[in-house]
Protein backbone atom coordinates (compact mmCIF):
# COMPACT_ATOMS: atom_id res chain seq x y z
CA UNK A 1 3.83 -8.98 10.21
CA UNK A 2 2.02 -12.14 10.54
CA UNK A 3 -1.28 -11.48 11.91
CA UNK A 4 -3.54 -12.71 8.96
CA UNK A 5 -3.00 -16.27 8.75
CA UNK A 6 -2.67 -17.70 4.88
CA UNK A 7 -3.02 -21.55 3.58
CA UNK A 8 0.05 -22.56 2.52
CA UNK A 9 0.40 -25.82 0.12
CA UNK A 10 2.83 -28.56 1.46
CA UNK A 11 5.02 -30.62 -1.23
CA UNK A 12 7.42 -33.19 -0.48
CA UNK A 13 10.72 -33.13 -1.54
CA UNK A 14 10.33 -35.67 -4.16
CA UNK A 15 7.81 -33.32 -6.37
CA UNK A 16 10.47 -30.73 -6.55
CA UNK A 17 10.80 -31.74 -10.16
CA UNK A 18 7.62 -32.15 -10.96
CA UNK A 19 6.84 -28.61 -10.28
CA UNK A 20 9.89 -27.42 -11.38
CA UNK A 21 8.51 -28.79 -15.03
CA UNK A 22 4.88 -27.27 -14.28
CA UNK A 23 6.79 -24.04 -14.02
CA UNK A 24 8.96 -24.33 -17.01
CA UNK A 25 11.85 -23.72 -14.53
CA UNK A 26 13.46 -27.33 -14.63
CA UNK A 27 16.31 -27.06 -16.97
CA UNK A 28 17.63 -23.98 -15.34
CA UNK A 29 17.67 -25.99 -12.08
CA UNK A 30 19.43 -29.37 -13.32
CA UNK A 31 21.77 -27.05 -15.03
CA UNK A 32 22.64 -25.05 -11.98
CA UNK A 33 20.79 -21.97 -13.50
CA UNK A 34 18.17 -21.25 -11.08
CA UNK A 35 19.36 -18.08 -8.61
CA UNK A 36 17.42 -16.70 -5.33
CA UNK A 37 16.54 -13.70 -6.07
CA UNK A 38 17.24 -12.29 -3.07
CA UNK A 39 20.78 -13.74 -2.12
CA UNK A 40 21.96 -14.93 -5.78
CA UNK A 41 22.61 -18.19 -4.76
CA UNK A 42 21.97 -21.37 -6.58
CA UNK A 43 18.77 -23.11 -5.95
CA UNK A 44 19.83 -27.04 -5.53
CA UNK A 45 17.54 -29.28 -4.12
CA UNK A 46 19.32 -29.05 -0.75
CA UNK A 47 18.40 -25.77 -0.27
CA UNK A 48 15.01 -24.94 -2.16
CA UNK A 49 13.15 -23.15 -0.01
CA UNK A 50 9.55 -22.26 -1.51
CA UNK A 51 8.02 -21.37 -4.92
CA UNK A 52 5.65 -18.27 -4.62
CA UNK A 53 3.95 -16.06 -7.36
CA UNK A 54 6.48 -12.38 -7.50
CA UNK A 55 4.45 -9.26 -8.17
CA UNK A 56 4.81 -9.35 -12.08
CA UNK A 57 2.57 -13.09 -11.22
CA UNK A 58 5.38 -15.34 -12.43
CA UNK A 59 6.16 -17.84 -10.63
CA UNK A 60 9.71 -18.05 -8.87
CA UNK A 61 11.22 -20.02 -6.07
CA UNK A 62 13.49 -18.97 -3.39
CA UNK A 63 16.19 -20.37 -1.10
CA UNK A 64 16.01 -21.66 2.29
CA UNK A 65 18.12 -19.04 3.97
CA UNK A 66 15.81 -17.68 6.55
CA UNK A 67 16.07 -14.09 5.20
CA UNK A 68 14.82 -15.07 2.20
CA UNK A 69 11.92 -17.16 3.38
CA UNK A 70 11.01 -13.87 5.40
CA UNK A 71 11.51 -11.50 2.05
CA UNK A 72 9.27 -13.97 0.31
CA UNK A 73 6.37 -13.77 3.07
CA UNK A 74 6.76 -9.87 2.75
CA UNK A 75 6.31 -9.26 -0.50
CA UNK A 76 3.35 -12.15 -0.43
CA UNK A 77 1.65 -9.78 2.53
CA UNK A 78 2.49 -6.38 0.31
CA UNK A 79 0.78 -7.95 -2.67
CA UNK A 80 -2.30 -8.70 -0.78
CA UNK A 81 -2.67 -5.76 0.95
């Protein structure tokens, strides 16, 4: 699943909402709006887990639950294929 190896780009916790503005996605997180897509929970800033680009190339974020993470990295390695 994880033979070709990608770069990944590392943020700090504390430019959260910075990208979260870059993205237009902001006021759906400080208003408890923004949902996993995957597991329907609320994103909060205790349990963002990545933004990534879906297949319709909009950008979305996910939660930290490790199934999740591992959807995320699938349908990354689908889109690339």
């Amino acid at each position: 699943m994880f033979s070709d190896r990608k770069e990944i780009p590392v943020f700090q916790k504390e430019d959260i909402e910075k990208l979260l503005k870059k993205f237009n996605l902001y006021e759906l997180f400080i208003n408890g709006e923004l949902i996993c897509p995957f597991c329907n929970e609320t994103i909060t800033i205790d349990n963002f887990g990545c933004f990534y680009l879906t297949t319709n190339k909009e950008v979305s974020v996910c939660c930290s639950r490790p199934e999740c993470l591992e959807k995320v990295a699938r349908e990354i390695s689908d889109e690339s294929n």
